[in-house]
C-alpha atoms as a PDB file:
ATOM      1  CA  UNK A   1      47.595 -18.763   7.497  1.00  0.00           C
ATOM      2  CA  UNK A   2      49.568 -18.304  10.792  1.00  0.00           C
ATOM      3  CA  UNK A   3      49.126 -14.701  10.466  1.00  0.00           C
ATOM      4  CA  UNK A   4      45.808 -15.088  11.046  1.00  0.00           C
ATOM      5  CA  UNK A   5      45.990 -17.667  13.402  1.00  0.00           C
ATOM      6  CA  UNK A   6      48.280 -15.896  15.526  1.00  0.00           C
ATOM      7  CA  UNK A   7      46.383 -12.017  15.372  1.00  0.00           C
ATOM      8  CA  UNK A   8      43.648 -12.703  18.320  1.00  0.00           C
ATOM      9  CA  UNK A   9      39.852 -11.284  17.341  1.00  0.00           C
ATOM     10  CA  UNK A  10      39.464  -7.662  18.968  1.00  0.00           C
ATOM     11  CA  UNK A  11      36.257  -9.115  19.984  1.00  0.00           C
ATOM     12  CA  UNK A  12      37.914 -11.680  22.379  1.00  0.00           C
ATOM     13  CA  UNK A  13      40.676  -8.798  23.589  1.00  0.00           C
ATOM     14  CA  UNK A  14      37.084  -6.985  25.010  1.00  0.00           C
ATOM     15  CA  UNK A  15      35.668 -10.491  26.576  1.00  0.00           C
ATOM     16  CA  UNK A  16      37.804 -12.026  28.142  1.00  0.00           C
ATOM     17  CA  UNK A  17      38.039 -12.016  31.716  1.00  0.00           C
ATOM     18  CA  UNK A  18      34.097 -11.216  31.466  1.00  0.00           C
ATOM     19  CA  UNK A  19      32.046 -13.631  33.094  1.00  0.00           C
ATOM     20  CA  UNK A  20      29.688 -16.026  30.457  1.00  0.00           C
ATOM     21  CA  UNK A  21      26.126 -14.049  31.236  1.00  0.00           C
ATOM     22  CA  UNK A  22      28.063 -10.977  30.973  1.00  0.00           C
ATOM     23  CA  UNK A  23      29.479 -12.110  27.555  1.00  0.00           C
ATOM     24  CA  UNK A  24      25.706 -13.469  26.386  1.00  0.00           C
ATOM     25  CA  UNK A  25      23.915 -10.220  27.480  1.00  0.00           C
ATOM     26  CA  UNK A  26      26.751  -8.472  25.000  1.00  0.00           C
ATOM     27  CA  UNK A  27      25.701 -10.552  22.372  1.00  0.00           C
ATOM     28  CA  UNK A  28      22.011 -10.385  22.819  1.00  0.00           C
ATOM     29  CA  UNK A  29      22.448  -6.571  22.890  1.00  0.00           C
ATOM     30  CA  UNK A  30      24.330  -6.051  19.826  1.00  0.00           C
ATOM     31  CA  UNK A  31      21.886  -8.548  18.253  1.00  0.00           C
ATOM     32  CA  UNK A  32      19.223  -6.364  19.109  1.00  0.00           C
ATOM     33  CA  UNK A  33      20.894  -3.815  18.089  1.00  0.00           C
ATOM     34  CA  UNK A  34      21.184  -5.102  14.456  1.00  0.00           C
ATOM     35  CA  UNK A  35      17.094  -5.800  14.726  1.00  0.00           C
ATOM     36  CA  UNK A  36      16.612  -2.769  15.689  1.00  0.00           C
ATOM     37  CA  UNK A  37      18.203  -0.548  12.896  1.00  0.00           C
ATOM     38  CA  UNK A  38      16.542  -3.290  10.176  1.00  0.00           C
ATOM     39  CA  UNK A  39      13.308  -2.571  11.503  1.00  0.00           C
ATOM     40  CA  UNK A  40      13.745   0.746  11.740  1.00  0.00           C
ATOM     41  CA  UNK A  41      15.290   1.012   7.909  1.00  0.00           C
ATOM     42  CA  UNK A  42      12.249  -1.125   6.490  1.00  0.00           C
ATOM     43  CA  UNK A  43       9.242  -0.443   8.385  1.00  0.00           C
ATOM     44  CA  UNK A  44       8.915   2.839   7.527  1.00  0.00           C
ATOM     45  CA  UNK A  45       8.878   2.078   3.991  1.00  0.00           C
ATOM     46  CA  UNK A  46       6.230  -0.632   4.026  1.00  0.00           C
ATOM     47  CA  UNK A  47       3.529   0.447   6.077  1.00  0.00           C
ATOM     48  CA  UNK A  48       3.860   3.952   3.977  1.00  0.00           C
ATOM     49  CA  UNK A  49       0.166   5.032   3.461  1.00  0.00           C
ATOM     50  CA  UNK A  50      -0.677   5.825  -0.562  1.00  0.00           C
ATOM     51  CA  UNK A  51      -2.686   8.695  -0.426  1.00  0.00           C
ATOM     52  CA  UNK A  52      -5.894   8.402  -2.581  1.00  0.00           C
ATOM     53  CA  UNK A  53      -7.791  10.737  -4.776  1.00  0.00           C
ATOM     54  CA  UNK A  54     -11.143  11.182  -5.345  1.00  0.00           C
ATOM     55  CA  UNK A  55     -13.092  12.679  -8.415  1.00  0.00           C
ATOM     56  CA  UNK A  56     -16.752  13.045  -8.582  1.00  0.00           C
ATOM     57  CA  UNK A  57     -18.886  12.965 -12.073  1.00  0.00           C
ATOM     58  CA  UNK A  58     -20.315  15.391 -13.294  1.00  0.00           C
ATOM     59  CA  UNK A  59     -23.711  14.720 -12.391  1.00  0.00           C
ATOM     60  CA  UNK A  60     -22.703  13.889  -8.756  1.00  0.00           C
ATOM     61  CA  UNK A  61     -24.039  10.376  -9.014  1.00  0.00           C
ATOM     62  CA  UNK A  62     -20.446   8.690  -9.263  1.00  0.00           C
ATOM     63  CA  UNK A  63     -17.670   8.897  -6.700  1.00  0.00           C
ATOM     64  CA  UNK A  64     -14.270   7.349  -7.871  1.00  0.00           C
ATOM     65  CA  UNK A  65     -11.870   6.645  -5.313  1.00  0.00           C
ATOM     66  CA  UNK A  66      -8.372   5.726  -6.589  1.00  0.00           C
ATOM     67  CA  UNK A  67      -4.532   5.322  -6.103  1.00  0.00           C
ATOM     68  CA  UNK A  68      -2.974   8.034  -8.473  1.00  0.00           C
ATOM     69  CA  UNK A  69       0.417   5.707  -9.236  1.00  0.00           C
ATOM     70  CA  UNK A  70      -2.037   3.757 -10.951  1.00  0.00           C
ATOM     71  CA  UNK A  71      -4.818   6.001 -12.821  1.00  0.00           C
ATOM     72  CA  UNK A  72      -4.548   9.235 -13.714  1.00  0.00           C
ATOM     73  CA  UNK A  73      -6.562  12.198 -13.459  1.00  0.00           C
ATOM     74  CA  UNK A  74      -7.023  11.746 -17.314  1.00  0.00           C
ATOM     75  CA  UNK A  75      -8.178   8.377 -16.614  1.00  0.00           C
ATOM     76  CA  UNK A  76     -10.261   8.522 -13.487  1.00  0.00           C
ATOM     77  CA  UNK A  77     -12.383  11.460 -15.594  1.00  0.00           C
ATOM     78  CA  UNK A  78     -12.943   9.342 -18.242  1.00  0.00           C
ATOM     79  CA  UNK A  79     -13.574   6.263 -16.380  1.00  0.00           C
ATOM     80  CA  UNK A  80     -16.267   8.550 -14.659  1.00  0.00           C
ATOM     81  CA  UNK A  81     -17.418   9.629 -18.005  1.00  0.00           C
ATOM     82  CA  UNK A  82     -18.517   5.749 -19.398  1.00  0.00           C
ATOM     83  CA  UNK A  83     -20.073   4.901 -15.887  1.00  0.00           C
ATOM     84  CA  UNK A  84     -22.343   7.622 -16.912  1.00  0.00           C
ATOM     85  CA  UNK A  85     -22.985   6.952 -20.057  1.00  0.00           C
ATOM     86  CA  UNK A  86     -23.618   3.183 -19.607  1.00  0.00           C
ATOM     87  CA  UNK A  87     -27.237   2.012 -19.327  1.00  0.00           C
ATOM     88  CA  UNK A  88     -25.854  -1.928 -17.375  1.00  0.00           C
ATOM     89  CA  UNK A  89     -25.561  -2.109 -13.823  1.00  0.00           C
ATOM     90  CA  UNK A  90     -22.482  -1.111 -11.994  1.00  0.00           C
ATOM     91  CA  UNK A  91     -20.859  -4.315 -10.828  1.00  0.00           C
ATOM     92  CA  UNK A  92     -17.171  -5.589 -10.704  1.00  0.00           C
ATOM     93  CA  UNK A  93     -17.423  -6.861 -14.548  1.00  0.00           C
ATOM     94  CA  UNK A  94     -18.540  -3.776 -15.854  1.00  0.00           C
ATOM     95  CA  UNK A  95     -15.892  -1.062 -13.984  1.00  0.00           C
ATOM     96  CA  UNK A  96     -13.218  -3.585 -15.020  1.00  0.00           C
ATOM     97  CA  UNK A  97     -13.995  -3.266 -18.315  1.00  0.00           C
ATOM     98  CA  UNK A  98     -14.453   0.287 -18.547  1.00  0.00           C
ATOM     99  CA  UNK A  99     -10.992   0.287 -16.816  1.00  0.00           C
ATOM    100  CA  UNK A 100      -9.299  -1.773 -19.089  1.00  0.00           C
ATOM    101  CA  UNK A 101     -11.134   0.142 -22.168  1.00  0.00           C
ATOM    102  CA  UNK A 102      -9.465   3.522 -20.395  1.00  0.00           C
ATOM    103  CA  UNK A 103      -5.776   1.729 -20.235  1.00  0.00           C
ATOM    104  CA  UNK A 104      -5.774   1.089 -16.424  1.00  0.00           C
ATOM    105  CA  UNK A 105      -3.719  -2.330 -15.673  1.00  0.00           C
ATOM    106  CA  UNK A 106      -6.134  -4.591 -14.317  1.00  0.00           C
ATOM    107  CA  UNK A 107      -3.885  -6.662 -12.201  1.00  0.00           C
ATOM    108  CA  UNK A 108      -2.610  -2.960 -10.936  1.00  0.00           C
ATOM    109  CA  UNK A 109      -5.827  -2.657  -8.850  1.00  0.00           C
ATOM    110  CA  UNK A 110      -6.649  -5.392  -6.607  1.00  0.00           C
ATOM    111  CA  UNK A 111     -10.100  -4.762  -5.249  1.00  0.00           C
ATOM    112  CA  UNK A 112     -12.640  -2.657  -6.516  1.00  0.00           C
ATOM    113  CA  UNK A 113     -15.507  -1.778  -3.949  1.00  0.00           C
ATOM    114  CA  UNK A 114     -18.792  -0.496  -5.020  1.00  0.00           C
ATOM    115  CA  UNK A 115     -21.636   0.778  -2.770  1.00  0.00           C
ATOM    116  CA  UNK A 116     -24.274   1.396  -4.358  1.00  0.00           C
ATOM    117  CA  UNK A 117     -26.888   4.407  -3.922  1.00  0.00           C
ATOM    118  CA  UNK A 118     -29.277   3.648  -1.085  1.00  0.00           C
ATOM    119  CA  UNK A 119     -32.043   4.590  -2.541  1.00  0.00           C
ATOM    120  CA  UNK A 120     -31.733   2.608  -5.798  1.00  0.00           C
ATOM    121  CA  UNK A 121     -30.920   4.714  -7.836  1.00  0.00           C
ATOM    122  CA  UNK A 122     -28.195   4.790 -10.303  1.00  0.00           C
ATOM    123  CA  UNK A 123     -24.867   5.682  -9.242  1.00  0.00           C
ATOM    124  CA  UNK A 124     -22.059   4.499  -6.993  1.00  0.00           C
ATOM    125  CA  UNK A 125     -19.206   5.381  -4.875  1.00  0.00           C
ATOM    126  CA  UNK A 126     -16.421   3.271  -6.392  1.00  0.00           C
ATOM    127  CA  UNK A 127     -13.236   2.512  -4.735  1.00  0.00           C
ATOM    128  CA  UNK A 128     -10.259   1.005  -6.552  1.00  0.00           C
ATOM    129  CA  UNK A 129      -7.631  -0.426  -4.263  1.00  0.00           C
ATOM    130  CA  UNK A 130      -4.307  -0.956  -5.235  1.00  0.00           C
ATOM    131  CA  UNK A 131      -3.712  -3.109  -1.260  1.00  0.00           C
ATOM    132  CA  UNK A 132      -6.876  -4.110   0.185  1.00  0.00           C
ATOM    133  CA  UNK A 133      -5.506  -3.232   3.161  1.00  0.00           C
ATOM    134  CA  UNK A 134      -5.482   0.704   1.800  1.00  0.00           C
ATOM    135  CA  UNK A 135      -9.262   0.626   1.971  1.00  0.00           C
ATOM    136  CA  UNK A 136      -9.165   3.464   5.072  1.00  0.00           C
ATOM    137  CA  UNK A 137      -7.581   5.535   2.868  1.00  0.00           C
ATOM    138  CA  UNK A 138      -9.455   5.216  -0.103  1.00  0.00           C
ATOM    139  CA  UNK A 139     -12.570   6.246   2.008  1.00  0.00           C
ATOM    140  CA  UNK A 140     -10.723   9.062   3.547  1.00  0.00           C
ATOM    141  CA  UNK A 141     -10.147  10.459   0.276  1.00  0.00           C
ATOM    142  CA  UNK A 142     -14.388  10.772  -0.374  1.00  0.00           C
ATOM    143  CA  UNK A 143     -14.665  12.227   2.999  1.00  0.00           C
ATOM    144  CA  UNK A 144     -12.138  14.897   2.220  1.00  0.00           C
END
């Protein structure tokens, strides 16, 4: 224990004789330092943008928009495939369904848009976010 007692910090060898705002702006700088390189190790890596894919049907009257970590291009096809084919209305309940029929993880996709056609008519554009907060992107990925 008196070794260690006895051995002064390096720290202190570099202070002293520094004045006490001297010795404070040191510390705030090497804490913001330490800030610094966190944010810049972490930020980058959580505001990463998932890039989206889109698919249309074959008849052109559904437009899937979707994060391809969590369907596939398998998937999205046949997900496609049974909004044709059903006669009900597209709304949350159904595409959840058909997702879940296709082997999608519900709790995997967070928020499903639809928009409906204008005009009434059947079909959709259909965007399956994985964030809500990725909803730019999905569009981006219709627009594409």
């Amino acid at each position: 224990m008196e070794l260690i007692r006895a051995s002064p910090s390096p720290l202190l060898d570099r202070t002293r004789g520094l004045s006490q705002e001297t010795e404070l702006l040191m510390k705030n700088l090497l804490m913001l330092g330490a800030i610094g390189l966190l944010l810049a190790f972490f930020a980058p890596r959580s505001s990463a943008r998932v890039k989206y894919e889109s698919r249309k049907s074959h008849t052109g009257d559904f437009v899937l928009s979707y994060d391809p970590s969590f369907v596939t291009v398998a998937q999205a096809a046949a997900i496609l495939d049974d909004l044709e084919r059903s006669d009900e209305p597209t709304d949350e309940p159904v595409v959840r369904e058909i997702l879940r029929k296709q082997g999608v993880q519900n709790e995997s996709i967070r928020k499903v848009i639809i928009e409906k056609r204008p005009n009434g008519g059947k079909g959709a554009t259909i965007l399956l976010l994985g964030r809500p907060a990725e909803e730019t992107s999905a569009r981006s990925a219709i627009n594409e």
